[in-house]
PDB file of N, CA and C in Angstrom:
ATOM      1  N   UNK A   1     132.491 -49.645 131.881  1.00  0.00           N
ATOM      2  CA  UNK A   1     132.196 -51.045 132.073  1.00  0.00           C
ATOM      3  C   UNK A   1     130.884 -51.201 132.839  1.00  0.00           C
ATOM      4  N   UNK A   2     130.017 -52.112 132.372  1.00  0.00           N
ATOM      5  CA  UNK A   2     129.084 -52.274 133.345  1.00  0.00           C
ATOM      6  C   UNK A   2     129.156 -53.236 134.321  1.00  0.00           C
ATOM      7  N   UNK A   3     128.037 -53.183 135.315  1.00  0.00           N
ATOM      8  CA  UNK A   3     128.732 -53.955 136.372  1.00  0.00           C
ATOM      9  C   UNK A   3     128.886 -55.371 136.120  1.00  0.00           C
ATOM     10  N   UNK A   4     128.253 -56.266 135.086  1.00  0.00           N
ATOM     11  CA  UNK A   4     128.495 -57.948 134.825  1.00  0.00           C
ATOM     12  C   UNK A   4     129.835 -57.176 134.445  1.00  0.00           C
ATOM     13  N   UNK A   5     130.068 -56.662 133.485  1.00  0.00           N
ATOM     14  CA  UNK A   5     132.128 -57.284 133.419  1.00  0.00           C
ATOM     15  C   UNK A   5     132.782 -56.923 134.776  1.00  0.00           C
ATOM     16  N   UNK A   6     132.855 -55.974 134.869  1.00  0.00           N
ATOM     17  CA  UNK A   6     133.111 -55.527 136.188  1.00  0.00           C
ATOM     18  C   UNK A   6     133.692 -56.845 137.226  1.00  0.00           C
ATOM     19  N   UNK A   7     132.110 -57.362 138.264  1.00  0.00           N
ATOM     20  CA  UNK A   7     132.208 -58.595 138.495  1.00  0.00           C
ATOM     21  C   UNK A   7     132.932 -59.659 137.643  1.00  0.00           C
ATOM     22  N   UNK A   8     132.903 -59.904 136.538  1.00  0.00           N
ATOM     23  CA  UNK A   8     133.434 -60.721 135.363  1.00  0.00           C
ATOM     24  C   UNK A   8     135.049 -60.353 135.649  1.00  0.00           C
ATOM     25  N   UNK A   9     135.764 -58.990 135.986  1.00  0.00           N
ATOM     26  CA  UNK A   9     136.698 -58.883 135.861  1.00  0.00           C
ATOM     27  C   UNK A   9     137.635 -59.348 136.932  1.00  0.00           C
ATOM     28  N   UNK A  10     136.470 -59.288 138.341  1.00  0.00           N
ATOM     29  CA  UNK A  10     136.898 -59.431 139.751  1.00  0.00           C
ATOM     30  C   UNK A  10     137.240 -61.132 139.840  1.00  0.00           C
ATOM     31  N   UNK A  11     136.064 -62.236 139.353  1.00  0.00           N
ATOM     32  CA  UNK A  11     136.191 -63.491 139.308  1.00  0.00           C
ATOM     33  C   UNK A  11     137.555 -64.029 138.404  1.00  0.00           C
ATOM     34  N   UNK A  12     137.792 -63.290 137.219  1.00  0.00           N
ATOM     35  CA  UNK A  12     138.946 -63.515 136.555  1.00  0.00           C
ATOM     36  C   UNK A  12     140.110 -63.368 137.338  1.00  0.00           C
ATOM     37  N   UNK A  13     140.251 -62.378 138.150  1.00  0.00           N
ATOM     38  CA  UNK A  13     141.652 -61.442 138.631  1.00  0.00           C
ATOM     39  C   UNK A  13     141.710 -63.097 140.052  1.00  0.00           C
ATOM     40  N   UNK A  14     140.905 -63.195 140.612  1.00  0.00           N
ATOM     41  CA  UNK A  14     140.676 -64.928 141.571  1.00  0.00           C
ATOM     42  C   UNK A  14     141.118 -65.643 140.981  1.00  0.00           C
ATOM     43  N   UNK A  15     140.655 -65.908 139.569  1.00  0.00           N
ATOM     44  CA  UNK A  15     141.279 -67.007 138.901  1.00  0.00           C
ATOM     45  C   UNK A  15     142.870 -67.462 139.111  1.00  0.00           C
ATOM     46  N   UNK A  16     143.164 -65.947 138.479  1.00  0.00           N
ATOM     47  CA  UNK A  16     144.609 -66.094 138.048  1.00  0.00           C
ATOM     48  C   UNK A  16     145.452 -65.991 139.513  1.00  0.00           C
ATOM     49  N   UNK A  17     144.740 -65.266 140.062  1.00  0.00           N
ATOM     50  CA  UNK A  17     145.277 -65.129 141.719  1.00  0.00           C
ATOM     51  C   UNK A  17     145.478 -66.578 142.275  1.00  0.00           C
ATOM     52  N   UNK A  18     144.932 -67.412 141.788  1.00  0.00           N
ATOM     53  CA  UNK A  18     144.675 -68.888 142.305  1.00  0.00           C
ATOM     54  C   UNK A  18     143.921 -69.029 143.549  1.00  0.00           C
ATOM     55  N   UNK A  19     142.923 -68.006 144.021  1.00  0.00           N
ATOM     56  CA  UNK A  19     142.059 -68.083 144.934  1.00  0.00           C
ATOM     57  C   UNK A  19     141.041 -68.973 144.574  1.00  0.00           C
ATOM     58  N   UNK A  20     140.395 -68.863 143.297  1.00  0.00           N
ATOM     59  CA  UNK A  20     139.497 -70.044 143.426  1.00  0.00           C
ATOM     60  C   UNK A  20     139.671 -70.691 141.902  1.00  0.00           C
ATOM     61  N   UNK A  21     138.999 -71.707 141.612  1.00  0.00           N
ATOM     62  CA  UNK A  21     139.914 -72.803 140.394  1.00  0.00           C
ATOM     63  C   UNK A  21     138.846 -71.912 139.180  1.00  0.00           C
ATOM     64  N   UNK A  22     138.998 -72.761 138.184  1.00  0.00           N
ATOM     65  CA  UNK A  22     138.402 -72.497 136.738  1.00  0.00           C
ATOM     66  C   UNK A  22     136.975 -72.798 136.799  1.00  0.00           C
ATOM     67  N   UNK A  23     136.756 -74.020 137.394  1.00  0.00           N
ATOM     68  CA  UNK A  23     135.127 -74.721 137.706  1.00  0.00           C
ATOM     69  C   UNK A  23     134.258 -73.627 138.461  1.00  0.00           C
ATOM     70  N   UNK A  24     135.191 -73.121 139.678  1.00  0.00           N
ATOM     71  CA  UNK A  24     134.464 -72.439 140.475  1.00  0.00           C
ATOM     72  C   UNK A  24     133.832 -70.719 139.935  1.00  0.00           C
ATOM     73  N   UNK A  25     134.969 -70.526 138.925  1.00  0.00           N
ATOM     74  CA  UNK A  25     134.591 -68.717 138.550  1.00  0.00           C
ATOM     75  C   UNK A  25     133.218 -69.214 137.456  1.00  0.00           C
ATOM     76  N   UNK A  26     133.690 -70.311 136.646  1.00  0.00           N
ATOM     77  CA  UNK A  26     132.631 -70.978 135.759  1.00  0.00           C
ATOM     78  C   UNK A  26     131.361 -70.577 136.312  1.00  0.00           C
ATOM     79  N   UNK A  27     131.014 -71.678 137.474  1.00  0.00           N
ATOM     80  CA  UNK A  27     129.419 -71.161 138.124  1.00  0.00           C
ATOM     81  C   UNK A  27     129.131 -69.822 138.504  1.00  0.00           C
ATOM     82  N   UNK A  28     130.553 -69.419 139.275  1.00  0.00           N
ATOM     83  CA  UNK A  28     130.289 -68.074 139.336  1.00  0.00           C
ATOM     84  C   UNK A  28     129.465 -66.862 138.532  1.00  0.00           C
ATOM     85  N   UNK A  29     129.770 -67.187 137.027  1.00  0.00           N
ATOM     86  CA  UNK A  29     129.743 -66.279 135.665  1.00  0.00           C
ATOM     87  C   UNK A  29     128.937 -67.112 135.034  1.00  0.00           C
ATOM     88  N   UNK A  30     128.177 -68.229 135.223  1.00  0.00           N
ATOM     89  CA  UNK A  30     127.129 -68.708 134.948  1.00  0.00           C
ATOM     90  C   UNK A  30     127.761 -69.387 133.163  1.00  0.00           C
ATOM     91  N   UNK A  31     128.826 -70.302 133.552  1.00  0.00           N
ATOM     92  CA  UNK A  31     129.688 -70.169 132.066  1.00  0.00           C
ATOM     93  C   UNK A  31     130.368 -71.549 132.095  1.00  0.00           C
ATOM     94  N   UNK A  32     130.889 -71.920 130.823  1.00  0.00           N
ATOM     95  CA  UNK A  32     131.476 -73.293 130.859  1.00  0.00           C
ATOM     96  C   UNK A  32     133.206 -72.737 131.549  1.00  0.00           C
ATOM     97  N   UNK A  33     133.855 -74.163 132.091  1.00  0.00           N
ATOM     98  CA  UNK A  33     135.105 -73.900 131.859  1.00  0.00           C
ATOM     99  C   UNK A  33     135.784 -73.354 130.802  1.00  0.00           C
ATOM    100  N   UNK A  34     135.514 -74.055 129.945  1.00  0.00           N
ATOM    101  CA  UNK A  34     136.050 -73.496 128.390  1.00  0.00           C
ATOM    102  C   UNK A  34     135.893 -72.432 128.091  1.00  0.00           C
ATOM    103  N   UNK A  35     134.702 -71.520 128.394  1.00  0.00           N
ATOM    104  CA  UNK A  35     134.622 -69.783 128.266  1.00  0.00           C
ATOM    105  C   UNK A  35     135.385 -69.464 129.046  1.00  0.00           C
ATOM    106  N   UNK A  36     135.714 -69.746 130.154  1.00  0.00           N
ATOM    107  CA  UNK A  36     136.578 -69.149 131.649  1.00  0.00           C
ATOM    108  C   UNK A  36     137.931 -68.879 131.129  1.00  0.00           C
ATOM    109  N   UNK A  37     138.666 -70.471 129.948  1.00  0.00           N
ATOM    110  CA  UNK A  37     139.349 -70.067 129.827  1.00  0.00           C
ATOM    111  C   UNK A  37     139.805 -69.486 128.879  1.00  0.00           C
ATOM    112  N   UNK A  38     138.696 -69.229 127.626  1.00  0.00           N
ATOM    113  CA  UNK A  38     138.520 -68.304 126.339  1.00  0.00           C
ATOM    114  C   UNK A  38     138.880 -67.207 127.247  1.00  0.00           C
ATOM    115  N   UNK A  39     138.817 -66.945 128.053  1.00  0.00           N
ATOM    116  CA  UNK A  39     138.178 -65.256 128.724  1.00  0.00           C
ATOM    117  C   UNK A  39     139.438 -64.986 129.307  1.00  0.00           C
ATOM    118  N   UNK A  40     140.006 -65.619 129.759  1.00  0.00           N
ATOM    119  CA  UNK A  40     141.141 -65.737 130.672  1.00  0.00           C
ATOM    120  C   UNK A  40     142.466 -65.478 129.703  1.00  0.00           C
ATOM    121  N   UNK A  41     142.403 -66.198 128.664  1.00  0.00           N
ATOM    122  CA  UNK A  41     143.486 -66.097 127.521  1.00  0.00           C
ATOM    123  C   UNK A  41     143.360 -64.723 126.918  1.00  0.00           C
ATOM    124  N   UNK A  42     141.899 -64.016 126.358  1.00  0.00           N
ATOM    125  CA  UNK A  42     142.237 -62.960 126.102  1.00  0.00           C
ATOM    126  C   UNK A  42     142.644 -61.787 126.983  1.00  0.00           C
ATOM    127  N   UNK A  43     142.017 -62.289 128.605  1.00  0.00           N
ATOM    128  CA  UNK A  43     142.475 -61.084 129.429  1.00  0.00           C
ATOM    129  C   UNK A  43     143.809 -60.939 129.608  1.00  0.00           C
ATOM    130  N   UNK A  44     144.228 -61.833 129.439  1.00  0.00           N
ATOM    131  CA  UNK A  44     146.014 -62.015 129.767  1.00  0.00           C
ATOM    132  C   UNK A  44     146.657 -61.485 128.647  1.00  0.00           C
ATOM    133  N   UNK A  45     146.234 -61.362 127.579  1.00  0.00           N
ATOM    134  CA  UNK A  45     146.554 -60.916 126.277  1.00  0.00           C
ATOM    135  C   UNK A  45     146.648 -59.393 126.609  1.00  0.00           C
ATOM    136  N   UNK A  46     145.359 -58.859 126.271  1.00  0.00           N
ATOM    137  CA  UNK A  46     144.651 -57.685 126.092  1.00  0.00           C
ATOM    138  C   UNK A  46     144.248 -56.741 127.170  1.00  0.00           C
ATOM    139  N   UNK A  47     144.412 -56.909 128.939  1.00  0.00           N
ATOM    140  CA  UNK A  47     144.091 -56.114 129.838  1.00  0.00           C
ATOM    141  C   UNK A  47     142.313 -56.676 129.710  1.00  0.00           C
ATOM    142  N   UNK A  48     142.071 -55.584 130.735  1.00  0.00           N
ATOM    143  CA  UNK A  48     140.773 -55.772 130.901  1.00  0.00           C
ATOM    144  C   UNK A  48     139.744 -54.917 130.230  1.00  0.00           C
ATOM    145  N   UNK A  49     140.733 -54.643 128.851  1.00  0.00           N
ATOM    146  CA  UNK A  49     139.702 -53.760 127.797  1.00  0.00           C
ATOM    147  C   UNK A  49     139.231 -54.819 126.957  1.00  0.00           C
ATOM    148  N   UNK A  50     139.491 -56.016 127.079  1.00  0.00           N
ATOM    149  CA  UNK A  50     139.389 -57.776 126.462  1.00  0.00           C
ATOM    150  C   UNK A  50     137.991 -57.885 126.680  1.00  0.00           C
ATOM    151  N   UNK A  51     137.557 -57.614 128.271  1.00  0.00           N
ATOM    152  CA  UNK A  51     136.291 -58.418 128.416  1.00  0.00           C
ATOM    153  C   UNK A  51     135.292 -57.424 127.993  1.00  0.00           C
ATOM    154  N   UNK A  52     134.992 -56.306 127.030  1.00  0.00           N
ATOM    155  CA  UNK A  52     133.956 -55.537 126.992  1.00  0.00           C
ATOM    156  C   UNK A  52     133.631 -56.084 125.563  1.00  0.00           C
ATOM    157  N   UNK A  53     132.260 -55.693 125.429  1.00  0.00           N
ATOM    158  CA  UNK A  53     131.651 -56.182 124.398  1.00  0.00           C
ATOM    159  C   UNK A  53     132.241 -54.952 123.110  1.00  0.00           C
ATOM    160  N   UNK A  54     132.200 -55.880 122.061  1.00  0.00           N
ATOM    161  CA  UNK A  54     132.902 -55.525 120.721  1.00  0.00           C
ATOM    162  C   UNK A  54     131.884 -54.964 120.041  1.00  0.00           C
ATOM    163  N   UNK A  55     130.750 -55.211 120.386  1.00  0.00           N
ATOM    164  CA  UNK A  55     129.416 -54.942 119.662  1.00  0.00           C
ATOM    165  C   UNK A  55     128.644 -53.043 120.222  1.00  0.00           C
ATOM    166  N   UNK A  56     129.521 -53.150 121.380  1.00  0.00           N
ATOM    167  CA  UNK A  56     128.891 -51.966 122.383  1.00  0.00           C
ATOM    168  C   UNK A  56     129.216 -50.744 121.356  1.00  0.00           C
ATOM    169  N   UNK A  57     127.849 -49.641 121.445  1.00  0.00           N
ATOM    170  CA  UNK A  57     127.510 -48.747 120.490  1.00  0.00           C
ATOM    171  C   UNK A  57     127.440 -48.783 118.724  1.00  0.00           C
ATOM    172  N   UNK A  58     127.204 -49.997 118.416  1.00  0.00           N
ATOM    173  CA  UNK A  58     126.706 -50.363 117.236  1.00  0.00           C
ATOM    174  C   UNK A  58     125.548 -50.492 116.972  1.00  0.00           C
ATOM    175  N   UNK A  59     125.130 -50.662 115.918  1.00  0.00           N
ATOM    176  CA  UNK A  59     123.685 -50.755 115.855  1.00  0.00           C
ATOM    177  C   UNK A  59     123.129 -52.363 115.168  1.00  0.00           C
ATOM    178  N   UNK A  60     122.347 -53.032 116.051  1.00  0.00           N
ATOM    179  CA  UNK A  60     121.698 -54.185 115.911  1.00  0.00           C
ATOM    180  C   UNK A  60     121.712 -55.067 114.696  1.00  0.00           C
ATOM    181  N   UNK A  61     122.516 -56.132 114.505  1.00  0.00           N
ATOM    182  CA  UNK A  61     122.654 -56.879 112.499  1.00  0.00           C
ATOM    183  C   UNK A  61     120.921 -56.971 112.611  1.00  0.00           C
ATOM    184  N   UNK A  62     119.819 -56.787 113.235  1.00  0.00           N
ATOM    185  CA  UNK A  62     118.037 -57.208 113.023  1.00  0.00           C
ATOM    186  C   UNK A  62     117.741 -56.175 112.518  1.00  0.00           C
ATOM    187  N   UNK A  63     118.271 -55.151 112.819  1.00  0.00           N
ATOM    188  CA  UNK A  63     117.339 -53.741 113.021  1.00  0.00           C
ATOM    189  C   UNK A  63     117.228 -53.189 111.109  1.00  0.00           C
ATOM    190  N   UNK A  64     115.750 -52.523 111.540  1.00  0.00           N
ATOM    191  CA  UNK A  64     115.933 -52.034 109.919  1.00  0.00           C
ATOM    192  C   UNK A  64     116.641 -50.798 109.542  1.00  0.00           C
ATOM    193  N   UNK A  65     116.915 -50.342 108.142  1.00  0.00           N
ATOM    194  CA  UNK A  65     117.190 -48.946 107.903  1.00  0.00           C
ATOM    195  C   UNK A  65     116.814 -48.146 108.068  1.00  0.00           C
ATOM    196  N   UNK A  66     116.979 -46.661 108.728  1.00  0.00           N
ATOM    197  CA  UNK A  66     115.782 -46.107 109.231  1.00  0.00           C
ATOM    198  C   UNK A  66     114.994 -45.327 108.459  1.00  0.00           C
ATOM    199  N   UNK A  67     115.283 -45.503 106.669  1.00  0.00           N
ATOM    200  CA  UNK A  67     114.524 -45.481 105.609  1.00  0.00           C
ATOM    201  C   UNK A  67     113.349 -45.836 105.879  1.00  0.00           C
ATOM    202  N   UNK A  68     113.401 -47.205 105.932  1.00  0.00           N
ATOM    203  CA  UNK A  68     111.573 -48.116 106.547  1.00  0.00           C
ATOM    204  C   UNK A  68     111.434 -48.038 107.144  1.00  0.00           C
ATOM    205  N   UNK A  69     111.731 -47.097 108.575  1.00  0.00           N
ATOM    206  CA  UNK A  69     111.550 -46.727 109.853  1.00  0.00           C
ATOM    207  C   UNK A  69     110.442 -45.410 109.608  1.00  0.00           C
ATOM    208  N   UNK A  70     110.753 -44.564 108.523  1.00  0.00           N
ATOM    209  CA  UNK A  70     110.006 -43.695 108.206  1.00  0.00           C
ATOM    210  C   UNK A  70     108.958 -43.497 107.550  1.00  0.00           C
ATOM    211  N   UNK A  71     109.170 -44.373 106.619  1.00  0.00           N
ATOM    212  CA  UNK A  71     108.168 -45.074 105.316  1.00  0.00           C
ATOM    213  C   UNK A  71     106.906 -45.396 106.118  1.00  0.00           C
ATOM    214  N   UNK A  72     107.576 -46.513 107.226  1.00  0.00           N
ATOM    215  CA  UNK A  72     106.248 -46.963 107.956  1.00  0.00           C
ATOM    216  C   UNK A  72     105.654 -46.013 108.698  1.00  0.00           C
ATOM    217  N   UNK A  73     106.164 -45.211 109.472  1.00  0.00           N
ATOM    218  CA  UNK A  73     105.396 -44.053 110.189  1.00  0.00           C
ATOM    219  C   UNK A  73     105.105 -43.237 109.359  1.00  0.00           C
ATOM    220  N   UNK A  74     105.119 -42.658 107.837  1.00  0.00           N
ATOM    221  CA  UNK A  74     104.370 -42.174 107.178  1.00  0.00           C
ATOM    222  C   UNK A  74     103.068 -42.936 106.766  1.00  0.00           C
ATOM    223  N   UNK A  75     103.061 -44.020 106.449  1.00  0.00           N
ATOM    224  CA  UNK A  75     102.227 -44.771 106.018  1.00  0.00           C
ATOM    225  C   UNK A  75     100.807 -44.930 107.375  1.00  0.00           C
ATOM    226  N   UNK A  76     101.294 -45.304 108.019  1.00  0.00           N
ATOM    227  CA  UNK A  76     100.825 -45.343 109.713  1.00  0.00           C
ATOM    228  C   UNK A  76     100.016 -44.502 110.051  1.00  0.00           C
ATOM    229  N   UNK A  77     100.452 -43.104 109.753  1.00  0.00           N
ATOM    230  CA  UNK A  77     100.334 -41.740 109.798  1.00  0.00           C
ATOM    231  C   UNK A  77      99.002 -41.291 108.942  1.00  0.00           C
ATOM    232  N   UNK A  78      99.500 -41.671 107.745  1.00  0.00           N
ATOM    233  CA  UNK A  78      98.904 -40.828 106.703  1.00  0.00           C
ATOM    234  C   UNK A  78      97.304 -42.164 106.972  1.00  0.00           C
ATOM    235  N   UNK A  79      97.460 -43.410 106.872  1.00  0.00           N
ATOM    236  CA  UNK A  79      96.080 -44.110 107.189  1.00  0.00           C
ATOM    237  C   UNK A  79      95.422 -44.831 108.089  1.00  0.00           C
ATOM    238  N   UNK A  80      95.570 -44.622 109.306  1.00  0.00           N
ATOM    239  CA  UNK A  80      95.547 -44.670 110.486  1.00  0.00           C
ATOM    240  C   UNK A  80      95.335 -43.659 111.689  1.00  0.00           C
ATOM    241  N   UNK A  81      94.595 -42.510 111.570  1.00  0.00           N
ATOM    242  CA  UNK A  81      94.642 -41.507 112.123  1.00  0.00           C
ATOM    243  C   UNK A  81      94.508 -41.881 113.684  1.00  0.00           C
ATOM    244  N   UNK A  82      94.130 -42.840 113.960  1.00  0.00           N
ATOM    245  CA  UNK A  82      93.648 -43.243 115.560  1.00  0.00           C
ATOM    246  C   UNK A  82      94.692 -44.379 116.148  1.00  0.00           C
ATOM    247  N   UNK A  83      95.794 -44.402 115.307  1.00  0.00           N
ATOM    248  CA  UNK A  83      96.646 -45.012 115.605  1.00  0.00           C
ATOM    249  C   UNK A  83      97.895 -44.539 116.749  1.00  0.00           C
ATOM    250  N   UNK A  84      97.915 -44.661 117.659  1.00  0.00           N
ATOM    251  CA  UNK A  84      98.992 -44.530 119.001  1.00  0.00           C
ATOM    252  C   UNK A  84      98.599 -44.860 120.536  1.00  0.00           C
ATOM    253  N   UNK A  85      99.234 -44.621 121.524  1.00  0.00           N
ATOM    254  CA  UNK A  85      98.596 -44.749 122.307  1.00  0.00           C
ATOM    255  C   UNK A  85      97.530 -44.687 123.173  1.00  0.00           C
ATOM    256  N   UNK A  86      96.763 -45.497 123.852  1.00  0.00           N
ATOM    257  CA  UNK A  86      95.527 -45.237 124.077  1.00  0.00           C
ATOM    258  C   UNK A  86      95.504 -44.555 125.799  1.00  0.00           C
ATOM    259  N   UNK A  87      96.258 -44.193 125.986  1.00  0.00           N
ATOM    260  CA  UNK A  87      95.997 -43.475 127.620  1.00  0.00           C
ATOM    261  C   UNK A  87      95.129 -42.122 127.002  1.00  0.00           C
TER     262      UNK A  87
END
């Protein structure tokens, strides 16, 4: 976990503790009520394997194939000889 869920997990566990209300973890987590309590419903569901990102170790829906990843650094390569960094 990194440390935003982490924290994310500590403001939740308040929540439900009834230490501090829904409004308050909100600002806390920089978030509407309504996420607080999106977040809150799945933690109660799911543990606190709920709040990690679903996306973590996937690779980017932008990113290209790394077909044209190569294409272009051949191309780059082959006509551009003075092409890279300039230190």
């Amino acid at each position: 976990m990194s440390r935003a869920e982490i924290d994310r997990l500590h403001v939740l566990r308040d929540v439900i503790g009834e230490r501090i209300s829904a409004r308050e973890a909100a600002q806390l987590m920089r978030l509407t009520p309504r996420q607080v309590f999106r977040l809150l419903k799945v933690y109660r569901a799911d543990g606190p394997s709920a709040l990690l990102s679903k996306r973590r170790g996937k690779p980017s829906n932008r990113s290209y194939p790394s077909v044209v990843r190569t294409e272009a650094l051949e191309l780059i390569k082959a006509n551009y000889a003075d092409f890279g960094p300039t230190c």
